[in-house]
Protein backbone atom coordinates (compact mmCIF):
# COMPACT_ATOMS: atom_id res chain seq x y z
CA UNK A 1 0.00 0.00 0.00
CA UNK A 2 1.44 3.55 -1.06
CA UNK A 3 1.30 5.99 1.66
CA UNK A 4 0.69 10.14 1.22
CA UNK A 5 3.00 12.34 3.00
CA UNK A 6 1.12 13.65 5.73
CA UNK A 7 1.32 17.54 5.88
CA UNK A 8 1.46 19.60 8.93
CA UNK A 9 1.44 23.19 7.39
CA UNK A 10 1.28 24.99 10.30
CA UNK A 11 4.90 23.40 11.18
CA UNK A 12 8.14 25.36 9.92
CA UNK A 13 9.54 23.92 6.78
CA UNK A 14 11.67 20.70 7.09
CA UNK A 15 14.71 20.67 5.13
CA UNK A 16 15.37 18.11 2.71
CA UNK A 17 18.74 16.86 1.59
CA UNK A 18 19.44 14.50 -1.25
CA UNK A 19 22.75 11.83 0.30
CA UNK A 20 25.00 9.46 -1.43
CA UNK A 21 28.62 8.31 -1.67
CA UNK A 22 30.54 7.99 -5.00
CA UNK A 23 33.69 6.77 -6.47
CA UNK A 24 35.12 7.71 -10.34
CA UNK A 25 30.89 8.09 -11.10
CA UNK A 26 31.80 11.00 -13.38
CA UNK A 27 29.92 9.10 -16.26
CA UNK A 28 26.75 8.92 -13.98
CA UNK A 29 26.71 11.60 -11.18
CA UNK A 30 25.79 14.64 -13.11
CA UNK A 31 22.35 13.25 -14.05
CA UNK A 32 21.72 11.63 -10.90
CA UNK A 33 21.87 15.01 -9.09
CA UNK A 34 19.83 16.69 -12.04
CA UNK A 35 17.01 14.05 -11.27
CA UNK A 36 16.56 15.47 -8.42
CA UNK A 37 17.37 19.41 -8.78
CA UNK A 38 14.79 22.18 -7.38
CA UNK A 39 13.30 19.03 -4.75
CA UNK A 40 15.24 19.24 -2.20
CA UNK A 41 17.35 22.09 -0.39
CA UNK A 42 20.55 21.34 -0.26
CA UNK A 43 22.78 18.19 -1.65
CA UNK A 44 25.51 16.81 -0.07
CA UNK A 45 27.63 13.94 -1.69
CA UNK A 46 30.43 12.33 0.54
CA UNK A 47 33.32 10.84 -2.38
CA UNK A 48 35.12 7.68 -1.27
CA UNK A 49 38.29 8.03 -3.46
CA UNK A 50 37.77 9.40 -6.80
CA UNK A 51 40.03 9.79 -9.53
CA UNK A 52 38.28 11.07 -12.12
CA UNK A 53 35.73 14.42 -12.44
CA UNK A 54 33.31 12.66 -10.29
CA UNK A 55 34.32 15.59 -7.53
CA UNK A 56 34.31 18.31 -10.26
CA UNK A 57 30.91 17.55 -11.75
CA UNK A 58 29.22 17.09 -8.40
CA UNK A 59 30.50 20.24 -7.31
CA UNK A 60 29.51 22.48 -10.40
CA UNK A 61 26.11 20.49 -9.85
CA UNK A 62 25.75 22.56 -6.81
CA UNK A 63 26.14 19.34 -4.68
CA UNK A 64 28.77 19.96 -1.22
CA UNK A 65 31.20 17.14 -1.18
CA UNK A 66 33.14 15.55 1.62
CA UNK A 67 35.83 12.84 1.65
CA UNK A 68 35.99 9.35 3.28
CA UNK A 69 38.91 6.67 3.22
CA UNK A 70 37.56 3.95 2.04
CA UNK A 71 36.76 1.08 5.10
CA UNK A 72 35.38 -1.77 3.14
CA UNK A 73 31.90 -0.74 4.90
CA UNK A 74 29.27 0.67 3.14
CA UNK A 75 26.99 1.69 6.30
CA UNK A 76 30.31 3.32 7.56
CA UNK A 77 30.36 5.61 4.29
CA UNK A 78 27.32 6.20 4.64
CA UNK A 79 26.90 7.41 8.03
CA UNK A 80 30.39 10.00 7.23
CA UNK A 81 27.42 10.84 4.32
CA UNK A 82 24.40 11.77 6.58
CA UNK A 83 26.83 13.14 9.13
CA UNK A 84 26.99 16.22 6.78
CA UNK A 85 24.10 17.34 6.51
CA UNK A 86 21.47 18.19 9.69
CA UNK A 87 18.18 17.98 7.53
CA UNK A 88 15.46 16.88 8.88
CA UNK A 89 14.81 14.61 5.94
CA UNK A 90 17.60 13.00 4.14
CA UNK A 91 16.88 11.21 0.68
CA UNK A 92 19.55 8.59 0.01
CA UNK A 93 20.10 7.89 -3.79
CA UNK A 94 23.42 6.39 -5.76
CA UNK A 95 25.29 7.81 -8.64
CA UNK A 96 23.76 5.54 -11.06
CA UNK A 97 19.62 5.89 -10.05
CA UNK A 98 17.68 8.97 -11.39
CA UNK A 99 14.63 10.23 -9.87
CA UNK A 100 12.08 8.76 -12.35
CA UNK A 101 8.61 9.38 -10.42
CA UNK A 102 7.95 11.22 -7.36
CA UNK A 103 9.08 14.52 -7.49
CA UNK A 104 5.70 16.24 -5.70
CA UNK A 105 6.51 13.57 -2.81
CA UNK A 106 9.71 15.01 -2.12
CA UNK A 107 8.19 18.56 -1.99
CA UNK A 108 5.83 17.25 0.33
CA UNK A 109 8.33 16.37 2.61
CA UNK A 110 9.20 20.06 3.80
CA UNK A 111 5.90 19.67 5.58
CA UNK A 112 5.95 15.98 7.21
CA UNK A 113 6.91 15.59 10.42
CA UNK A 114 10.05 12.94 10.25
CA UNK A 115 8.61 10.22 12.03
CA UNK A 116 8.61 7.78 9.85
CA UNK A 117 10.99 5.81 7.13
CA UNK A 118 9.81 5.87 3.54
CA UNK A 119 10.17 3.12 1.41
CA UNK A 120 10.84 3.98 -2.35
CA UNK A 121 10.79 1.75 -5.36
CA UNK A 122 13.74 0.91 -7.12
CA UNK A 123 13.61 -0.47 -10.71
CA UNK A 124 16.72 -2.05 -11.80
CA UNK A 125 16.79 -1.71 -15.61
CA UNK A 126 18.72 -4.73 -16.96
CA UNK A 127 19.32 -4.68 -20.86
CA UNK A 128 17.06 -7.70 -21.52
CA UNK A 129 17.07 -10.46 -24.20
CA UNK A 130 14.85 -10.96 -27.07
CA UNK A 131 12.29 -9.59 -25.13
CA UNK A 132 14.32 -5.95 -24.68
CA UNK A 133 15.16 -4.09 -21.31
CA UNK A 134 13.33 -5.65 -18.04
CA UNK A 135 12.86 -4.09 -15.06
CA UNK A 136 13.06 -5.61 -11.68
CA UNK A 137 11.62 -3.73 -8.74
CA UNK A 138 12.46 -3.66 -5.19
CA UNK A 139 11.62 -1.45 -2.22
CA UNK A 140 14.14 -0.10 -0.01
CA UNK A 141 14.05 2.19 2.59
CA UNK A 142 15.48 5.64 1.08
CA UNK A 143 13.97 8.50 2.57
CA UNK A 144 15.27 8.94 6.29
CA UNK A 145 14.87 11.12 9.60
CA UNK A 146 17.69 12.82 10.98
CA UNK A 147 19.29 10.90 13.63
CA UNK A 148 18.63 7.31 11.69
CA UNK A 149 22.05 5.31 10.87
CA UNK A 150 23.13 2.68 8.74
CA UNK A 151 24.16 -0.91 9.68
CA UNK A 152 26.09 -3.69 7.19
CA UNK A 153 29.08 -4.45 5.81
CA UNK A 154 27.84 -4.12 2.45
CA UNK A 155 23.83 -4.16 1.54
CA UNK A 156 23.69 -1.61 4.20
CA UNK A 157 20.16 -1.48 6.11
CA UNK A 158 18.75 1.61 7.88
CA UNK A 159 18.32 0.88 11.83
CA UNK A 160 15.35 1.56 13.63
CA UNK A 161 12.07 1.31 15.47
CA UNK A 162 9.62 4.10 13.38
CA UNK A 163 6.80 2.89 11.21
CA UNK A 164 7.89 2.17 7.43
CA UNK A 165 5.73 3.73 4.48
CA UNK A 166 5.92 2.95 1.15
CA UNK A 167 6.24 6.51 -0.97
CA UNK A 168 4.94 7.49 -4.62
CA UNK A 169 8.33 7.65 -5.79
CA UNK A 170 10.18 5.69 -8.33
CA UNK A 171 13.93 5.41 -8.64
CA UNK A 172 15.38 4.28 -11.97
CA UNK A 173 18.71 2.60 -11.27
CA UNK A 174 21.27 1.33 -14.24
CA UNK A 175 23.52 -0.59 -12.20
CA UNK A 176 22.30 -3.86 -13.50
CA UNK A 177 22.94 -3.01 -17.53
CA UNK A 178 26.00 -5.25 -18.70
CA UNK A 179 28.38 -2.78 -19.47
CA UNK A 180 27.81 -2.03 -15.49
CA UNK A 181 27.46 -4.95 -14.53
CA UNK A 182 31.13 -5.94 -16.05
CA UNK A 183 32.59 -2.79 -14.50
CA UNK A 184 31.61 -3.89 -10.53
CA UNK A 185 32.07 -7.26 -11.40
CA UNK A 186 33.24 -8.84 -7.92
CA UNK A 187 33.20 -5.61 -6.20
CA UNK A 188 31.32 -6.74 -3.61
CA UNK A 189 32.10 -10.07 -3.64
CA UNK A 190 34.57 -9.57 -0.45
CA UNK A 191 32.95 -7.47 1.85
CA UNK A 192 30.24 -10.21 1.03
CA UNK A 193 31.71 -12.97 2.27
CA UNK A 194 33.79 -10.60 5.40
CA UNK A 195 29.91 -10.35 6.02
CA UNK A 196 28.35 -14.04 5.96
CA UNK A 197 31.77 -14.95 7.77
CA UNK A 198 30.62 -12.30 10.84
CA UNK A 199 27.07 -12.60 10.25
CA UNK A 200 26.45 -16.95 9.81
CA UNK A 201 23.05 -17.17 11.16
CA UNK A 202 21.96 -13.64 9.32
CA UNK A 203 19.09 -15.06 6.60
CA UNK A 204 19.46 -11.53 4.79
CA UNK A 205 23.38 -11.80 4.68
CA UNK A 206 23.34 -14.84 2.73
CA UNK A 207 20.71 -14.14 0.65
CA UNK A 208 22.37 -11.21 -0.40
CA UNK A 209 25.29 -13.38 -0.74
CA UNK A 210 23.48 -16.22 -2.90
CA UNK A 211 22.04 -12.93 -4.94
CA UNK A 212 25.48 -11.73 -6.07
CA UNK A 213 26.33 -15.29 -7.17
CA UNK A 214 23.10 -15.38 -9.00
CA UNK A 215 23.73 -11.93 -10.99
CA UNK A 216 27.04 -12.94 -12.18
CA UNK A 217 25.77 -16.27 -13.17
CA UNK A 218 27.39 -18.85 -10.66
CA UNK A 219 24.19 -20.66 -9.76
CA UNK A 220 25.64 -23.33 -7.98
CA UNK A 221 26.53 -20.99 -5.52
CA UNK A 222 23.64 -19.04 -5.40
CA UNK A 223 21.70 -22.12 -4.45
CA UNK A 224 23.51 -22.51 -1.62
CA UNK A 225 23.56 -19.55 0.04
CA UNK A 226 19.54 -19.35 -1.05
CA UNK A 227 19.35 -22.56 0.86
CA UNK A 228 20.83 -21.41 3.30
CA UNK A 229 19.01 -17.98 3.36
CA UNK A 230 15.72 -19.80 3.86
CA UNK A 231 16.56 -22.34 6.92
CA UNK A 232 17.89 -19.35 8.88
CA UNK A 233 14.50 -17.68 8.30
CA UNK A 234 11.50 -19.60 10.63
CA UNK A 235 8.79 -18.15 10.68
CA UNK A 236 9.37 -14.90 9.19
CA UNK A 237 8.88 -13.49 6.02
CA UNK A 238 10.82 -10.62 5.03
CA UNK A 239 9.40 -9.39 1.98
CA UNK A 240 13.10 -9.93 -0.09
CA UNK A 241 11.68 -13.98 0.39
CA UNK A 242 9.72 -13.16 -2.93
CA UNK A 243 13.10 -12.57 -4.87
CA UNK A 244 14.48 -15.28 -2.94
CA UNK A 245 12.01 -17.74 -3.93
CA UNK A 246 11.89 -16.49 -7.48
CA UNK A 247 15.73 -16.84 -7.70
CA UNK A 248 15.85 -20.16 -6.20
CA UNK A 249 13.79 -21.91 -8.50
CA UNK A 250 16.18 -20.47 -11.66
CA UNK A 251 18.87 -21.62 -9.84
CA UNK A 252 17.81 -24.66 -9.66
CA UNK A 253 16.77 -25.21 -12.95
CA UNK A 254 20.17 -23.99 -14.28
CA UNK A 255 21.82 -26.56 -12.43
CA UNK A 256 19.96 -28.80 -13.56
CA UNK A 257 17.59 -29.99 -10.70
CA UNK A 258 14.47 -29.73 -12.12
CA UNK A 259 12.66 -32.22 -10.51
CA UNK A 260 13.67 -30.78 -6.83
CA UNK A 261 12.82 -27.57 -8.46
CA UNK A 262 8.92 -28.59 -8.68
CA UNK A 263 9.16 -29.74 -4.93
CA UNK A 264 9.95 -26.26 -3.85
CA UNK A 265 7.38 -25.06 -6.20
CA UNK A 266 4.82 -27.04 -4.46
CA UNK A 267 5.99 -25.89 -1.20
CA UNK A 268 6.13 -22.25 -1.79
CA UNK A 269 2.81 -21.69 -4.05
CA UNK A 270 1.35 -21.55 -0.86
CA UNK A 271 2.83 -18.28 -0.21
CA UNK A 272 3.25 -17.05 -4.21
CA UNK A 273 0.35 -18.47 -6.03
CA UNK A 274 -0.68 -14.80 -6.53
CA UNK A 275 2.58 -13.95 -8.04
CA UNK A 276 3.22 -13.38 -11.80
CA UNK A 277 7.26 -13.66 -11.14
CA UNK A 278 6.65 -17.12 -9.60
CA UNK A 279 4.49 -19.04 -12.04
CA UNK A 280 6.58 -17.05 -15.54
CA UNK A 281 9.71 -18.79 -12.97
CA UNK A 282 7.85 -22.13 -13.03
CA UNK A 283 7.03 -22.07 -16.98
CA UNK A 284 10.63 -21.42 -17.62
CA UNK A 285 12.28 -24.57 -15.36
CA UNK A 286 9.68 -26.64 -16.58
CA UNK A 287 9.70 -25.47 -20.54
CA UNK A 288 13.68 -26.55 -19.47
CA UNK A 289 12.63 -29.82 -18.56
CA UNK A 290 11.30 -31.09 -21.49
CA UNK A 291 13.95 -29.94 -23.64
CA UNK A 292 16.33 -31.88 -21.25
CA UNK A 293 14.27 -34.58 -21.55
CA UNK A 294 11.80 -35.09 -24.75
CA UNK A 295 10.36 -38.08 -23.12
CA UNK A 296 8.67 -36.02 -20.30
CA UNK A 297 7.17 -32.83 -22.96
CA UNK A 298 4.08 -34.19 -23.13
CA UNK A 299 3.16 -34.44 -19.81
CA UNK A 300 5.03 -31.22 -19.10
CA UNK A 301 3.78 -28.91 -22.05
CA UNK A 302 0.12 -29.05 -20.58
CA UNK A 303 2.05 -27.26 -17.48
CA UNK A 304 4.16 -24.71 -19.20
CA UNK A 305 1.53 -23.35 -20.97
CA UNK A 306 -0.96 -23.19 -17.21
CA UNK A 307 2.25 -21.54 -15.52
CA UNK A 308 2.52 -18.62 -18.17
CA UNK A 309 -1.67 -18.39 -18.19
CA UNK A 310 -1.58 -17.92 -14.63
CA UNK A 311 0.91 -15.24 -15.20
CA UNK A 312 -1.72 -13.78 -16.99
CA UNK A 313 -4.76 -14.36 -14.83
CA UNK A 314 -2.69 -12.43 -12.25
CA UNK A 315 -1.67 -9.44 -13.92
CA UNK A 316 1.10 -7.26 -12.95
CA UNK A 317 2.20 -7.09 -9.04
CA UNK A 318 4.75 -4.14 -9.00
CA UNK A 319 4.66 -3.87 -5.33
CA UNK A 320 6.24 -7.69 -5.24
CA UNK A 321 10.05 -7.32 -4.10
CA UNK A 322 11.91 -8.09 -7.36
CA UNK A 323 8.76 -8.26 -9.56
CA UNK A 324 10.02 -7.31 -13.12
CA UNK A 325 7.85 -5.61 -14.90
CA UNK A 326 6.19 -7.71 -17.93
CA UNK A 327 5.50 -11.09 -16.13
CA UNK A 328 1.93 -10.57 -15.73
CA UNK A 329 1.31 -9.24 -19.08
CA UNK A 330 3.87 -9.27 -22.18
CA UNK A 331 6.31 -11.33 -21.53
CA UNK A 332 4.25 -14.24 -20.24
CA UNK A 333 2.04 -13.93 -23.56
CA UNK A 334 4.91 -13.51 -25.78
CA UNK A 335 6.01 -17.26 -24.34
CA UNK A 336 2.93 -18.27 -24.76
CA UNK A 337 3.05 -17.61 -28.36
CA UNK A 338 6.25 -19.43 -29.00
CA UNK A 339 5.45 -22.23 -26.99
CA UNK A 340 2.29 -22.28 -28.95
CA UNK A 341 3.86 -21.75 -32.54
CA UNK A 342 6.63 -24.86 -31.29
CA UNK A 343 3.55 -27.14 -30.90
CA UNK A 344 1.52 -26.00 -33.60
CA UNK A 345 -1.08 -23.78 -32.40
CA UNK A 346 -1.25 -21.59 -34.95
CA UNK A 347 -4.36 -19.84 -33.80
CA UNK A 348 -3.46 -19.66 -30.25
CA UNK A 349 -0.42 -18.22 -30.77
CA UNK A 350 -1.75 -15.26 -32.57
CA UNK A 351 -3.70 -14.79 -29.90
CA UNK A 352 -0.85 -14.75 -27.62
CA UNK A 353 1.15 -12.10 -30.06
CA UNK A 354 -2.00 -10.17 -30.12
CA UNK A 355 -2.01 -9.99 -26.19
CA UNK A 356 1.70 -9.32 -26.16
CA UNK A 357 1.02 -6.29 -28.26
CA UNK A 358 3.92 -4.22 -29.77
CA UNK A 359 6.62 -5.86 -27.25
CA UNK A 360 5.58 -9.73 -27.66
């Protein structure tokens, strides 16, 4: 559920900074702090060792910029980042997210009392397959009170006890493209392990842990720590277990596992049968399957093609952590239509196309 800013304007204006910590972002940093330009009052960016115009830009931006040695802690940098500024409310973005949605909420905030931690979306823009760009959504707690810190090696979380709101606002963040994706390639991979080492029984640490493997396409790995991830967990349920349960079940198909795969499905459609990123997850492994093994495609095709109508019946679920945009709609009718054309369906895979529209 989105959540208003509450206004109080009979209270004296809040001040609103925009935060974030950098390193050589010169390529990146200059739009990021245009995103956000005439929203906020004052922006502050803390640089963590630059050696390119990152400083430079930032600075002509009209951003103030203070220097950190580099700890191999994010929440550390980030806490030298929030200790410059004393705004009431400070909005924490990176170099390489832009300010796509949400600019009236950050107005708004000049007359909110800061009680409260606001929850943004993030949609990580990937550069896609066949199918084009995806975007993959996740919410994250962005727009902070004064006097709230940081905790974690790396995957830094916010630490406190006030209520948590999702906002109107929508962050665009390119961090996932390839070319990016090649450039931090095993950046975090260290502090990630320095964490799970420190952290063992921490469900989030090794989920992020089991994440990073996933990305960078060591699945193997990533099933691991996902397994691991979910025995640590009980009875709670974070909402990151959405991406994790997404994520295991590709990992497990790309190992190879498919049949264990369908267990877990079984197990967790209890808790996702109402998600689109779930049941496009389940077409995929199985579709998998039956290539792997002909002999099984009959019995499985009937399957595939429920899994990806399902994705349909459901529709889009954006406030899902990790949801990428298209499951519910496009993406699961575009498979539909090749599945369709491979098994000769003619007419139901123009139907399909038709439902894809211009991106199937």
């Amino acid at each position: 559920m989105l959540h208003a800013v509450p206004a109080h304007p009979a209270a004296a204006p809040r001040r609103v900074a925009r935060v974030m910590i950098v390193r050589d972002e010169a390529a990146q940093i200059g739009p990021a702090l245009a995103s956000v330009a005439g929203c906020v009052d004052e922006m502050v960016v803390l640089d963590t060792g630059s050696v390119d115009d990152t400083v430079a830009i930032a600075q002509a931006a009209g951003a103030r910029v203070g220097h950190f040695t580099w700890v191999d802690d994010f929440a550390a940098a980030r806490n030298a980042a929030l200790a410059l500024t004393d705004a009431d409310w400070r909005v924490v973005l990176d170099a390489d997210e832009r300010l796509e949605a949400g600019h009236e909420v950050l107005h708004a905030l000049r007359h909110a009392e800061p009680g409260f931690v606001g929850c943004v979306r993030v949609d990580s823009v990937d550069d896609g397959g066949a199918a084009g760009p995806a975007r993959a959504g996740a919410w994250i707690s962005r727009v902070l009170p004064r006097g709230v810190a940081y905790a974690g090696r790396v995957h830094e979380q916010p630490v406190h006890t006030l209520p948590v709101r999702r906002l109107p606002i929508t962050l665009r963040h390119e961090g996932y493209r390839q070319a990016a994706l090649a450039a931090k390639a095993g950046r975090n991979r260290a502090l990630l392990e320095r964490m799970v080492a420190e952290q063992p029984g921490d469900a989030y640490a090794w989920y992020q842990w089991a994440k990073d493997h996933d990305v960078y396409g060591r699945h193997a790995e990533a099933l691991e720590g996902f397994d691991r991830a979910q025995s640590l967990l009980g009875a709670a349920q974070p909402a990151w277990t959405h991406d994790l349960a997404v994520r295991r079940l590709h990992a497990l198909k790309c190992v190879g596992r498919h049949a264990d795969a369908v267990v877990q499905a079984e197990t967790d459609m209890a808790r996702w049968g109402d998600s689109p990123d779930f049941f496009f997850a389940l077409g995929d492994l199985l579709l998998d399957w039956a290539a792997e093994e002909p002999a099984r495609a009959d019995a499985l095709i009937p399957m595939i093609e429920a899994a990806w109508q399902r994705c349909l019946a459901i529709g889009e679920r954006p406030e899902l952590e990790g949801a990428v945009a298209g499951r519910g709609s496009h993406l699961a009718a575009t498979n539909l239509a090749v599945l369709y054309e491979g098994i000769g369906r003619p007419d139901d895979a123009r139907a399909a196309r038709a439902l894809a529209g211009p991106a199937g």
